[in-house]
N, C-alpha and C. Protein backbone atom coordinates (compact mmCIF):
# COMPACT_ATOMS: atom_id res chain seq x y z
N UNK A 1 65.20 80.64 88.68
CA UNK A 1 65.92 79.60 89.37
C UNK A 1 67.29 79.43 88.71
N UNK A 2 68.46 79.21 89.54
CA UNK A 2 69.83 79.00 88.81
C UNK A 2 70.12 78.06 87.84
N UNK A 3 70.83 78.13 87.20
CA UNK A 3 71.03 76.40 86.77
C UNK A 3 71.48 75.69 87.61
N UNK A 4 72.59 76.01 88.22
CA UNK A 4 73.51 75.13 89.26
C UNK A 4 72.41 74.16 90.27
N UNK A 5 71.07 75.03 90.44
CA UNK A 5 70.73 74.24 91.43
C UNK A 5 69.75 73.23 90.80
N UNK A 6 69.69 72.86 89.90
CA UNK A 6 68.76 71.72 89.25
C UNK A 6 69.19 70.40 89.61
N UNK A 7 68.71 69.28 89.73
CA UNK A 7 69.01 67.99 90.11
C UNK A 7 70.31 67.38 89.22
N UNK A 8 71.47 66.67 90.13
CA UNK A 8 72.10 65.95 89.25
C UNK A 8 71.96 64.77 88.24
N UNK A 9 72.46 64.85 87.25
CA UNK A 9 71.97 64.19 85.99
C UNK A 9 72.17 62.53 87.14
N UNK A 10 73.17 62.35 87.42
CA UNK A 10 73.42 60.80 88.19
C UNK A 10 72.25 60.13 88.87
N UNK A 11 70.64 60.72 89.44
CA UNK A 11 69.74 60.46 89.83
C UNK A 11 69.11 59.50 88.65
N UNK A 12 69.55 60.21 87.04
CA UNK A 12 68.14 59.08 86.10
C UNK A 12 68.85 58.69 85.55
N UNK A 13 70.49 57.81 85.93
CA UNK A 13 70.84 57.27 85.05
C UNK A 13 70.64 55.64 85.73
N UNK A 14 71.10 55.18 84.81
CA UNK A 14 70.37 53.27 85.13
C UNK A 14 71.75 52.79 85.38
N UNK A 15 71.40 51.47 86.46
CA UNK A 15 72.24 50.74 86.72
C UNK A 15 72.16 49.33 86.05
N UNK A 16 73.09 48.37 85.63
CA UNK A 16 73.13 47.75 84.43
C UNK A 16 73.44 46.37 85.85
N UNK A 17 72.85 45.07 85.05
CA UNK A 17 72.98 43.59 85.72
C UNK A 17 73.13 42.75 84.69
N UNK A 18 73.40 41.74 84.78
CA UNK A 18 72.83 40.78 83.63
C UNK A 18 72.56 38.90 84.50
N UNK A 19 71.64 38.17 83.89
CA UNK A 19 71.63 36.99 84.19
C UNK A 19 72.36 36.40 82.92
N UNK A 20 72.14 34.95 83.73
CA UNK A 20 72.63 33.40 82.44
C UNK A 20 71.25 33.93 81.55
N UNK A 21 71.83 33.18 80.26
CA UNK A 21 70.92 33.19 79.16
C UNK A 21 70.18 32.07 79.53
N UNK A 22 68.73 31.85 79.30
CA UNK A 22 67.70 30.51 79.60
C UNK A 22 68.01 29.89 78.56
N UNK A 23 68.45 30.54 77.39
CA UNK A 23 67.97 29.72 75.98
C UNK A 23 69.55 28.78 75.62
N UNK A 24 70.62 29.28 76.28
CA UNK A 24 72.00 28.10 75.89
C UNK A 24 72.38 27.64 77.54
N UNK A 25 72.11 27.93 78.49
CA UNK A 25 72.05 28.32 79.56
C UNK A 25 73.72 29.18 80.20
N UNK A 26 73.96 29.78 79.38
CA UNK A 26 75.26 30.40 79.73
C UNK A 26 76.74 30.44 78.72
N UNK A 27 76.33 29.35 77.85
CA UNK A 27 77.42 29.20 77.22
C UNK A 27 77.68 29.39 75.68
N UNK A 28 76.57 30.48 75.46
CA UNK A 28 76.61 31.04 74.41
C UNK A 28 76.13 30.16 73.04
N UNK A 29 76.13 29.28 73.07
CA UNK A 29 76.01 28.07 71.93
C UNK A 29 74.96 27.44 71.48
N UNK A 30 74.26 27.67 70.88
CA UNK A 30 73.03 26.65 70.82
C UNK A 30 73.35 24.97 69.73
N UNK A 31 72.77 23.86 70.65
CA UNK A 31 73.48 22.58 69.58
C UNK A 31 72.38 22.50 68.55
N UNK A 32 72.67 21.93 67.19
CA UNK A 32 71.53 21.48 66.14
C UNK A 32 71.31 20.07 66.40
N UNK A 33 72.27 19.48 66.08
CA UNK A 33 72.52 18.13 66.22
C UNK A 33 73.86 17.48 66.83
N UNK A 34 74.88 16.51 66.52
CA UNK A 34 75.53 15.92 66.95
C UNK A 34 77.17 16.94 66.86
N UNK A 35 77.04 17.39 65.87
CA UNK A 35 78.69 18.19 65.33
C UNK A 35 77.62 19.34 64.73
N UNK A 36 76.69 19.98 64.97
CA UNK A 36 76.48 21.80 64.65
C UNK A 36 76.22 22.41 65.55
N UNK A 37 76.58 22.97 65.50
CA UNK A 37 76.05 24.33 66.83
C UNK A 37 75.78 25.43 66.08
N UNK A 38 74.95 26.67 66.87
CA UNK A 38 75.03 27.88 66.23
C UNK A 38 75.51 29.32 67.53
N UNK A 39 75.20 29.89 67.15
CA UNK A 39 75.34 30.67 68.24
C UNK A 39 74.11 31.44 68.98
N UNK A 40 74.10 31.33 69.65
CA UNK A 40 72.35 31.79 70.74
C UNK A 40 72.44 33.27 70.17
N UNK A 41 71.60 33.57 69.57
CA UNK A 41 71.02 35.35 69.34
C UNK A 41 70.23 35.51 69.98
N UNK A 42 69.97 35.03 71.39
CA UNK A 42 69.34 36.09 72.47
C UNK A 42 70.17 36.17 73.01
N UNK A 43 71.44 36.08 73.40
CA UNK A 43 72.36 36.47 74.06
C UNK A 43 73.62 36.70 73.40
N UNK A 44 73.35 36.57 71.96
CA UNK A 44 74.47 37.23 70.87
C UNK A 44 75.62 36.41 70.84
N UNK A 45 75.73 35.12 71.49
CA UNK A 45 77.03 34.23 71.81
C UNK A 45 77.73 34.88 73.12
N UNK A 46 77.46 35.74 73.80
CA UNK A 46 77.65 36.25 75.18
C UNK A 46 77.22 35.19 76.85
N UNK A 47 76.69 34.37 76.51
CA UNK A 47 76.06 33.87 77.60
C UNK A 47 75.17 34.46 78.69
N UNK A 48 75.42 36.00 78.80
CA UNK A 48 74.43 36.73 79.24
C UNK A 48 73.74 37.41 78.67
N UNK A 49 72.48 37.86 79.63
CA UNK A 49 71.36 39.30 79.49
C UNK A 49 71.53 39.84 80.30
N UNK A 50 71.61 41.27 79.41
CA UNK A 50 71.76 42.53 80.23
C UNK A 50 70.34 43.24 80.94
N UNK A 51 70.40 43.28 81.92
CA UNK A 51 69.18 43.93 82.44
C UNK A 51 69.49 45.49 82.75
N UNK A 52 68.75 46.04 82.25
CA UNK A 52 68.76 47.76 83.18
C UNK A 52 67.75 47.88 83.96
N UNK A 53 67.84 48.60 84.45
CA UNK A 53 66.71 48.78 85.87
C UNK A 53 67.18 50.31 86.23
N UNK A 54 66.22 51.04 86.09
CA UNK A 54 66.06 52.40 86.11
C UNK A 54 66.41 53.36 87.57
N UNK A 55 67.47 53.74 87.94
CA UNK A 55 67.47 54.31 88.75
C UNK A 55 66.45 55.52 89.86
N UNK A 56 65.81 55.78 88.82
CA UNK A 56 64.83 57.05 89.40
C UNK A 56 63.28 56.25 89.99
N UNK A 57 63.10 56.55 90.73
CA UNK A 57 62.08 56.16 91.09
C UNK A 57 60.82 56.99 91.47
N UNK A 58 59.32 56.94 91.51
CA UNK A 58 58.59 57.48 91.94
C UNK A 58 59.10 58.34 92.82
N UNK A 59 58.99 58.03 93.95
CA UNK A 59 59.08 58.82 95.24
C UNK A 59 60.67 60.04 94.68
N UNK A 60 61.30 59.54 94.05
CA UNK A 60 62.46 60.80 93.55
C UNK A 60 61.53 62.03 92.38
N UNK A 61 60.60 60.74 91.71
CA UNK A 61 59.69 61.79 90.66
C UNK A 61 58.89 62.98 91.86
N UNK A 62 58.51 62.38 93.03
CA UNK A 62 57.79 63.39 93.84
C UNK A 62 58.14 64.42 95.04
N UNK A 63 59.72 63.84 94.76
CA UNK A 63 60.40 65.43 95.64
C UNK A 63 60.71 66.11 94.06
N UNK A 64 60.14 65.98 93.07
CA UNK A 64 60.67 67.70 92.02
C UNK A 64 59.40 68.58 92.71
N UNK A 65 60.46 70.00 92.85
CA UNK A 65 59.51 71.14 93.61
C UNK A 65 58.50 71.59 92.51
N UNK A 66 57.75 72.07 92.14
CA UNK A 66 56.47 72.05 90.80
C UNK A 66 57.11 73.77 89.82
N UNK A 67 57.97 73.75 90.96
CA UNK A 67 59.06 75.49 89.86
C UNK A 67 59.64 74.53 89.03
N UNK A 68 60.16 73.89 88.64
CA UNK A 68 60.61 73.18 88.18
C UNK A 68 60.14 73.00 86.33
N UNK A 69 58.31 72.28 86.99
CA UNK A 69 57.79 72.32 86.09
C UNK A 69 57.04 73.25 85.58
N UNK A 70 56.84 74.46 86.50
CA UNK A 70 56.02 75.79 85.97
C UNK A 70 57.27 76.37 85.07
N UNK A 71 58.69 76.82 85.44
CA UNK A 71 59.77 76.81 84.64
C UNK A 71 59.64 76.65 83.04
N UNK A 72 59.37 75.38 83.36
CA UNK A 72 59.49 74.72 82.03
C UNK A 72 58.23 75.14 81.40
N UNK A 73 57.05 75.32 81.54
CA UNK A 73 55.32 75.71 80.47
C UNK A 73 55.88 77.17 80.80
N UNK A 74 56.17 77.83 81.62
CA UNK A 74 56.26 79.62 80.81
C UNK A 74 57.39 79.77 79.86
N UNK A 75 58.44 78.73 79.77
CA UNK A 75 59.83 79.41 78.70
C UNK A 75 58.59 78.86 77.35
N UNK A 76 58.05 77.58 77.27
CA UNK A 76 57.29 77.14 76.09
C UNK A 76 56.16 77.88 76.09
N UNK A 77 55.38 78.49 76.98
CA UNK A 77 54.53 79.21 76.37
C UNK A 77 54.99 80.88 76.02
N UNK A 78 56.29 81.09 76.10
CA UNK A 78 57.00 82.16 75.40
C UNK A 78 57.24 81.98 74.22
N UNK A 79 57.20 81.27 73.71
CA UNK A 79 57.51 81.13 72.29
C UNK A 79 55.90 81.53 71.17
């Protein structure tokens, strides 16, 4: 099989989101008391979370043609 014709890498790469943080609700800060604050380390003083969410999905895992993966167990069982 060629190389050229193998799947493009852009299929398993992830697409990135983020929400408000729950824990300062956005504003990066957490209060102690009246005059302390600290800074939220679940959201690093950012006010958001980053979510990834995986581009590839099943049904993409089940169009790979199985040359693919026979390919791959005869170069390793050459060794």
């Amino acid at each position: 099989m060629p190389a050229n014709s193998q799947r493009p890498l852009e299929s398993v790469q992830a697409t990135r989101t983020s929400t408000t943080c729950q824990h300062c609700g956005g504003s990066g800060m957490l209060r102690l008391d009246d005059q302390r604050y600290r800074t939220c380390l679940p959201c690093l003083g950012q006010g958001r979370l980053p979510q990834v969410q995986a581009a590839t999905t099943v049904a993409d895992l089940l169009q790979l043609d199985d040359s693919t993966f026979s390919a791959v167990g005869s170069s390793s069982a050459a060794r």
